[in-house]
N, C-alpha and C. Protein backbone atom coordinates (compact mmCIF):
# COMPACT_ATOMS: atom_id res chain seq x y z
N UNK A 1 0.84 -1.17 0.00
CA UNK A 1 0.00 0.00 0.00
C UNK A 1 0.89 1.25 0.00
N UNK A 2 0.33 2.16 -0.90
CA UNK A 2 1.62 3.59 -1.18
C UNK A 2 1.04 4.63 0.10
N UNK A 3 2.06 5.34 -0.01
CA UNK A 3 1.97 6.33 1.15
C UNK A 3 0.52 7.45 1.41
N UNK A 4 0.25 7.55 -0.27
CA UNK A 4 -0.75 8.15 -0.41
C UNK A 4 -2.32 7.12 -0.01
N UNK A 5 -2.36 6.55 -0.54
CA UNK A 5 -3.57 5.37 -0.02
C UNK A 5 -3.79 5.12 1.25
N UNK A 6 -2.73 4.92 1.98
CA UNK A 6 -2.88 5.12 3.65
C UNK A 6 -3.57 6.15 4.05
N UNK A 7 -2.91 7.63 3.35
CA UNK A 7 -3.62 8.98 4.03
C UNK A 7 -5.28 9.13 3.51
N UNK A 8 -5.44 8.26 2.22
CA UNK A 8 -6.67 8.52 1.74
C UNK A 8 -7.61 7.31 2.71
N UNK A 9 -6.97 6.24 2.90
CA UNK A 9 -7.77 5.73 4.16
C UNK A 9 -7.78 6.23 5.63
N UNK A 10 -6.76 6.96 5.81
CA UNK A 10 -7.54 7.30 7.19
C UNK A 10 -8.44 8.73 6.70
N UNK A 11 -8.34 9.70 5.58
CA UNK A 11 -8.86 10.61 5.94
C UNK A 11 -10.87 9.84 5.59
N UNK A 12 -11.11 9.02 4.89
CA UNK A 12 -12.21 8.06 4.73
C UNK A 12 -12.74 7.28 5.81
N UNK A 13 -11.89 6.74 6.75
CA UNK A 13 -12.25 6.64 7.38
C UNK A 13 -13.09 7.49 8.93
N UNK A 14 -12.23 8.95 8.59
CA UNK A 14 -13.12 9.77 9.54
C UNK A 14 -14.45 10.47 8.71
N UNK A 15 -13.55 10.39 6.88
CA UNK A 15 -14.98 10.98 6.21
C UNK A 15 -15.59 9.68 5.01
N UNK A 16 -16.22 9.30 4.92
CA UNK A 16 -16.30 8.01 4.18
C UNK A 16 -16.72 8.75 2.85
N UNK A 17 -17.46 9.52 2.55
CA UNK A 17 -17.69 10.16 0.95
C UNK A 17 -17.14 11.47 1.09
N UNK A 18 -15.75 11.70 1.86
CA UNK A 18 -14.64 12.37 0.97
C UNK A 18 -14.05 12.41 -0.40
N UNK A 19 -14.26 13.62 -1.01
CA UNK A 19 -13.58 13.39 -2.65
C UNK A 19 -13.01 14.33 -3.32
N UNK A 20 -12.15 14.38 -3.93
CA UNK A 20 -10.94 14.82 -4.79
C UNK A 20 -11.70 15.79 -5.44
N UNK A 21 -11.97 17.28 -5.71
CA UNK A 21 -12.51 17.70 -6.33
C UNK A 21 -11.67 19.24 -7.21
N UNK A 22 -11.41 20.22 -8.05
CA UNK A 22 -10.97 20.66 -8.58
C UNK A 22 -11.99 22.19 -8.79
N UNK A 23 -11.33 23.50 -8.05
CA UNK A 23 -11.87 24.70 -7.73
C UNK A 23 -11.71 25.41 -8.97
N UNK A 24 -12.27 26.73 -9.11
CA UNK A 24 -11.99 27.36 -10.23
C UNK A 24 -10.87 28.00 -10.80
N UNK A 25 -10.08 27.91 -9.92
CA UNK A 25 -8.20 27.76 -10.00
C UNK A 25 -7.67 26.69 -10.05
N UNK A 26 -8.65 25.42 -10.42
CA UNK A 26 -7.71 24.59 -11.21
C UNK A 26 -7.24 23.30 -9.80
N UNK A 27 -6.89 24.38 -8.69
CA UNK A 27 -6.13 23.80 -7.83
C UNK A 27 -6.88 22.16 -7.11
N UNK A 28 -6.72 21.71 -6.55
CA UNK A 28 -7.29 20.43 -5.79
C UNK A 28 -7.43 20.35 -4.35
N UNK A 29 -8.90 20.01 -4.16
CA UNK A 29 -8.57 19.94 -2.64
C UNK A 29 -10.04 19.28 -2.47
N UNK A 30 -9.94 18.49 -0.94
CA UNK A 30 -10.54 17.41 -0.64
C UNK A 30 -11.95 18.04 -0.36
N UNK A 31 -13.35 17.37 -0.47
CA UNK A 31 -14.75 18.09 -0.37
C UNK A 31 -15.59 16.86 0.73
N UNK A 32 -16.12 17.56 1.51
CA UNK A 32 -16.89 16.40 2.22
C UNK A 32 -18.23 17.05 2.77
N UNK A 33 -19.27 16.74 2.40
CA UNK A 33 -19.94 17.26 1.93
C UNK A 33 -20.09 18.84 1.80
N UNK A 34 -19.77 19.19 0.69
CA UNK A 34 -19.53 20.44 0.25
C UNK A 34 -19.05 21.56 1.01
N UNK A 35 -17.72 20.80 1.83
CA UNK A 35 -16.84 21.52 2.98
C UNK A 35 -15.58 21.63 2.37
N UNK A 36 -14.96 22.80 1.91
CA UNK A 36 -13.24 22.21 1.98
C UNK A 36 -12.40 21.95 2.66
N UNK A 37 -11.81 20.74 3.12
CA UNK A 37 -11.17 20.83 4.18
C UNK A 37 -10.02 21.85 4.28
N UNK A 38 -9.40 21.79 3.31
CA UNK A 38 -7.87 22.61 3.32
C UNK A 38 -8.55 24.01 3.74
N UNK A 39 -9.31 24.42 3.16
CA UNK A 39 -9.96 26.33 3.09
C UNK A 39 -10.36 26.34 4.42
N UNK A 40 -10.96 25.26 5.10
CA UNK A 40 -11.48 25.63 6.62
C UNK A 40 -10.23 25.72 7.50
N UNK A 41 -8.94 25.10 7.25
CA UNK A 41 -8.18 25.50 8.18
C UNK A 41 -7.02 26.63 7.54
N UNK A 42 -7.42 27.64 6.60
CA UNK A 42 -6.43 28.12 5.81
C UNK A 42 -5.26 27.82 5.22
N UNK A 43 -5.35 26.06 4.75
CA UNK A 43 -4.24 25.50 4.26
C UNK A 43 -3.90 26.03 2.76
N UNK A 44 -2.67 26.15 2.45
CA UNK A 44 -2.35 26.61 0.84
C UNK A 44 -2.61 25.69 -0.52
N UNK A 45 -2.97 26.47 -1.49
CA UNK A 45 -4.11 25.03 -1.96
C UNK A 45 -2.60 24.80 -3.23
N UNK A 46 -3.39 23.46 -3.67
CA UNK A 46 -2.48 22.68 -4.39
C UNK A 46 -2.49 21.89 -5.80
N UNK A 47 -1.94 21.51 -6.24
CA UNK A 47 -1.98 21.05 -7.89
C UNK A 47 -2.11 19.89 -7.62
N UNK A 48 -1.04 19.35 -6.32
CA UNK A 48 -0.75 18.19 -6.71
C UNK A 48 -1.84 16.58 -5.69
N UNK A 49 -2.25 15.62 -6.03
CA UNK A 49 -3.31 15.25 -5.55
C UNK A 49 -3.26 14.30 -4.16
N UNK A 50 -1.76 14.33 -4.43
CA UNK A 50 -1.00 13.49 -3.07
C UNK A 50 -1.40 14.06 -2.01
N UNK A 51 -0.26 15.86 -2.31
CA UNK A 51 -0.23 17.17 -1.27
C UNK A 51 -1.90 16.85 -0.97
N UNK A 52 -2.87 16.89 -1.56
CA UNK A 52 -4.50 17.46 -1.18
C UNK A 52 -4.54 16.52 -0.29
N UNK A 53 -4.29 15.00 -0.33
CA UNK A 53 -4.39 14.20 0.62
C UNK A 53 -4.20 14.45 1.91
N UNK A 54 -2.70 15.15 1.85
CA UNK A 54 -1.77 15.40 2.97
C UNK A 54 -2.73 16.53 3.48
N UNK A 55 -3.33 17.62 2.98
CA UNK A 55 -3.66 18.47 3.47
C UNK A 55 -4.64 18.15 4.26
N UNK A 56 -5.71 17.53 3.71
CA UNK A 56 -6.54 17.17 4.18
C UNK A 56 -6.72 16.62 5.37
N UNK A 57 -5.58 15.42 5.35
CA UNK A 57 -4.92 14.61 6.81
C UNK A 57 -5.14 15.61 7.73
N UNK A 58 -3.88 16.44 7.53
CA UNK A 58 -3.23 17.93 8.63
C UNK A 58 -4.87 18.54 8.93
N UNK A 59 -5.71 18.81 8.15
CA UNK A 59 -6.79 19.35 8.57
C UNK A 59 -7.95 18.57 9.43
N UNK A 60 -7.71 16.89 9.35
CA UNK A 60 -8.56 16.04 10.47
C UNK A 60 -7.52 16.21 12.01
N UNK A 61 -6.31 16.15 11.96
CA UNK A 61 -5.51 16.44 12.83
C UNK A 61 -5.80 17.64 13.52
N UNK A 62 -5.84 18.87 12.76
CA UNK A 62 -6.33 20.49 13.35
C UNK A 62 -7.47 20.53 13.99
N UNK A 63 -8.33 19.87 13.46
CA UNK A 63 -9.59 19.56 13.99
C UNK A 63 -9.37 18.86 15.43
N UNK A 64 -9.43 17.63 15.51
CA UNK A 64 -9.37 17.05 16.87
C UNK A 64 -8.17 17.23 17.75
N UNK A 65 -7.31 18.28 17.01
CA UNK A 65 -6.25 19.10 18.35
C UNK A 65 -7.54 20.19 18.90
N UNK A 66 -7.85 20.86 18.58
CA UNK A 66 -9.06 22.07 18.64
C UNK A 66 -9.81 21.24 19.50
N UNK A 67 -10.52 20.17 19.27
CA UNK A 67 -11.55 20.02 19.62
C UNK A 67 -11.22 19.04 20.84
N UNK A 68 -9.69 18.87 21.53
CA UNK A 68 -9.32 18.37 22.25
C UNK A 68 -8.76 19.17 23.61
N UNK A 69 -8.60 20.45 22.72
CA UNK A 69 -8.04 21.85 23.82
C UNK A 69 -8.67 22.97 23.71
N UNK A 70 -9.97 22.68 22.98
CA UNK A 70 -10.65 24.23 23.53
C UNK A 70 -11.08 24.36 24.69
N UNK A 71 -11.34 25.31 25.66
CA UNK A 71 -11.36 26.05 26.76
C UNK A 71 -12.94 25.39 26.83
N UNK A 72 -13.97 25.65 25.66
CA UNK A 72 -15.72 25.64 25.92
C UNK A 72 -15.42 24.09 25.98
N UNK A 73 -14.44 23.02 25.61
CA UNK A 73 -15.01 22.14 25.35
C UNK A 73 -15.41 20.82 25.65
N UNK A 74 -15.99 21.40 27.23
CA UNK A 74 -16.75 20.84 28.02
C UNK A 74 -18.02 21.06 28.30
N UNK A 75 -18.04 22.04 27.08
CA UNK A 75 -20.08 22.06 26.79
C UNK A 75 -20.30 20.88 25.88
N UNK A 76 -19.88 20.26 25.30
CA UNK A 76 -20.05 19.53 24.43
C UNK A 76 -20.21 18.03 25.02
N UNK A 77 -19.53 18.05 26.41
CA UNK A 77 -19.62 16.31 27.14
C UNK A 77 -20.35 16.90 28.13
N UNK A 78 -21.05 16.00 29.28
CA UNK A 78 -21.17 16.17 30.14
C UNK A 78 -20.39 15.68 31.64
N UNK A 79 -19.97 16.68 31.96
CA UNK A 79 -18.96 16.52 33.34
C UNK A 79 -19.78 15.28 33.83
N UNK A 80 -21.03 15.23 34.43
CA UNK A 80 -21.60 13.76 35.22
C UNK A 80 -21.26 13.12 34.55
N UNK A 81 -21.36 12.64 33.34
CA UNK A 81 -21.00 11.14 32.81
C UNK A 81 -19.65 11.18 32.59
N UNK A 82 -18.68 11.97 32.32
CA UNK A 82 -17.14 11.42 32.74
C UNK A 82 -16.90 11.40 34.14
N UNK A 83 -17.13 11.76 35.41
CA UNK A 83 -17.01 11.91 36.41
C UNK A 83 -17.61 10.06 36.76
N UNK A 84 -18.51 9.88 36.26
CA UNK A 84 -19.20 8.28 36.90
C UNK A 84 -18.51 7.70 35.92
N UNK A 85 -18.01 8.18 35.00
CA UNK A 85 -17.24 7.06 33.92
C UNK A 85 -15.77 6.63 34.79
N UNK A 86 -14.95 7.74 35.11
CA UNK A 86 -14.23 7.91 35.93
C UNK A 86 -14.40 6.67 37.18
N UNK A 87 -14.80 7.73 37.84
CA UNK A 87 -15.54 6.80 38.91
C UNK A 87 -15.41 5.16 39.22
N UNK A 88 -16.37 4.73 38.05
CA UNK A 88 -16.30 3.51 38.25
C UNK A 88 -15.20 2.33 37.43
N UNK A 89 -14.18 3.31 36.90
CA UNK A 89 -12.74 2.90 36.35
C UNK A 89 -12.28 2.67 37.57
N UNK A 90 -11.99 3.88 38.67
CA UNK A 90 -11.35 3.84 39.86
C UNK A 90 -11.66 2.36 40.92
N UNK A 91 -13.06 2.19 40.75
CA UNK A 91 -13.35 1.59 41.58
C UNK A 91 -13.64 -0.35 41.21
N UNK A 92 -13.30 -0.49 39.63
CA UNK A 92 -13.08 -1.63 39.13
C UNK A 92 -11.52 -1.90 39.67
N UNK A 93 -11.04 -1.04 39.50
CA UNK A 93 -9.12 -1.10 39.53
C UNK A 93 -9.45 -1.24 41.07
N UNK A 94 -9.87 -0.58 42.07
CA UNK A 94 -9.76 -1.02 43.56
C UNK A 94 -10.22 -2.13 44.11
N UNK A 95 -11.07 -2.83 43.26
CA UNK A 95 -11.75 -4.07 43.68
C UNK A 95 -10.69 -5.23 43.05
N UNK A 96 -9.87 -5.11 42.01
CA UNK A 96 -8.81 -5.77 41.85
C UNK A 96 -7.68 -6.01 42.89
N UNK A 97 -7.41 -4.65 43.09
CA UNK A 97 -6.47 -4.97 44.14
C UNK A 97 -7.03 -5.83 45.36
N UNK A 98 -8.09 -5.64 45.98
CA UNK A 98 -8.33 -6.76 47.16
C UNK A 98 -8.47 -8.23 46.61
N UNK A 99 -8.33 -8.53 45.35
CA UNK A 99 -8.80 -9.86 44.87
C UNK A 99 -10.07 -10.10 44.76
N UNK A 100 -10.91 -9.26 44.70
CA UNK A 100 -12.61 -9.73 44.43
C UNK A 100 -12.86 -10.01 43.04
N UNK A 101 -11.60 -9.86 42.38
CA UNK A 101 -12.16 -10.00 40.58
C UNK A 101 -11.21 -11.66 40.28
N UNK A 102 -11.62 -12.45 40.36
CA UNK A 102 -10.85 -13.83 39.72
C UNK A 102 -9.31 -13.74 39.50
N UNK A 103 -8.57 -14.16 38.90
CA UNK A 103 -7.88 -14.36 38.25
C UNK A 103 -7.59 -15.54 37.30
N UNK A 104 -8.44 -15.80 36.45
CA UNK A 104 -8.71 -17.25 36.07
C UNK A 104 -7.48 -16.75 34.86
C-alpha cells in the first residue's frame, strides 16, 4: 500500500464520501460534503493530488487538536457522565487490588 492510499484511508475513514474535487483555479482539494477541508483551516491550496491528501490529513488532525483543547469544550460532554465514567474505572481497579475480581 503507497503512502498516499494510507492517508486517503484514514482521511475516509473519519470521512467516508470524501472526494478529490478541482476549484476554479484549477487547484485540488478534498470536499466532504460540500466543505473544503484545506480552506477551513487556511491550508495553501495545491496542484498536486498526493499534497490534497496530505492536506486534508493535517486538517482532520487540526480539527481534533481544537476540539481536544478548547477552553468551551466541556459544553459539548457532560462533566456527570465522565465523572461516573471515571468513577467507576477507579473503583473496578480497587476491587482488583483486594482480589474480588478472579484471576482465572
Amino acid at each position: 500500500m503507497t503512502d498516499t492510499e494510507k492517508i486517503i484511508n484514514r482521511v475516509k475513514k473519519k470521512f467516508p464520501n470524501a472526494k478529490m474535487l478541482f476549484d476554479s483555479e484549477k487547484n485540488l482539494y478534498i470536499d466532504v460534503n460540500g466543505i473544503n477541508l484545506s480552506e477551513q483551516h487556511l491550508l495553501p491550496p495545491t496542484k498536486d493530488p498526493h499534497r490534497a491528501w496530505e492536506m486534508a490529513e493535517l486538517s482532520l488532525k487540526m480539527t481534533q487538536n481544537f476540539n481536544r483543547t478548547h477552553p468551551l469544550r466541556t459544553d459539548n460532554y457532560s462533566s456527570n457522565d465522565t465523572k461516573k465514567r471515571i468513577n467507576k474505572r477507579r473503583k473496578n481497579k480497587s476491587m482488583d487490588y483486594f482480589g474480588l475480581f478472579g484471576n482465572d
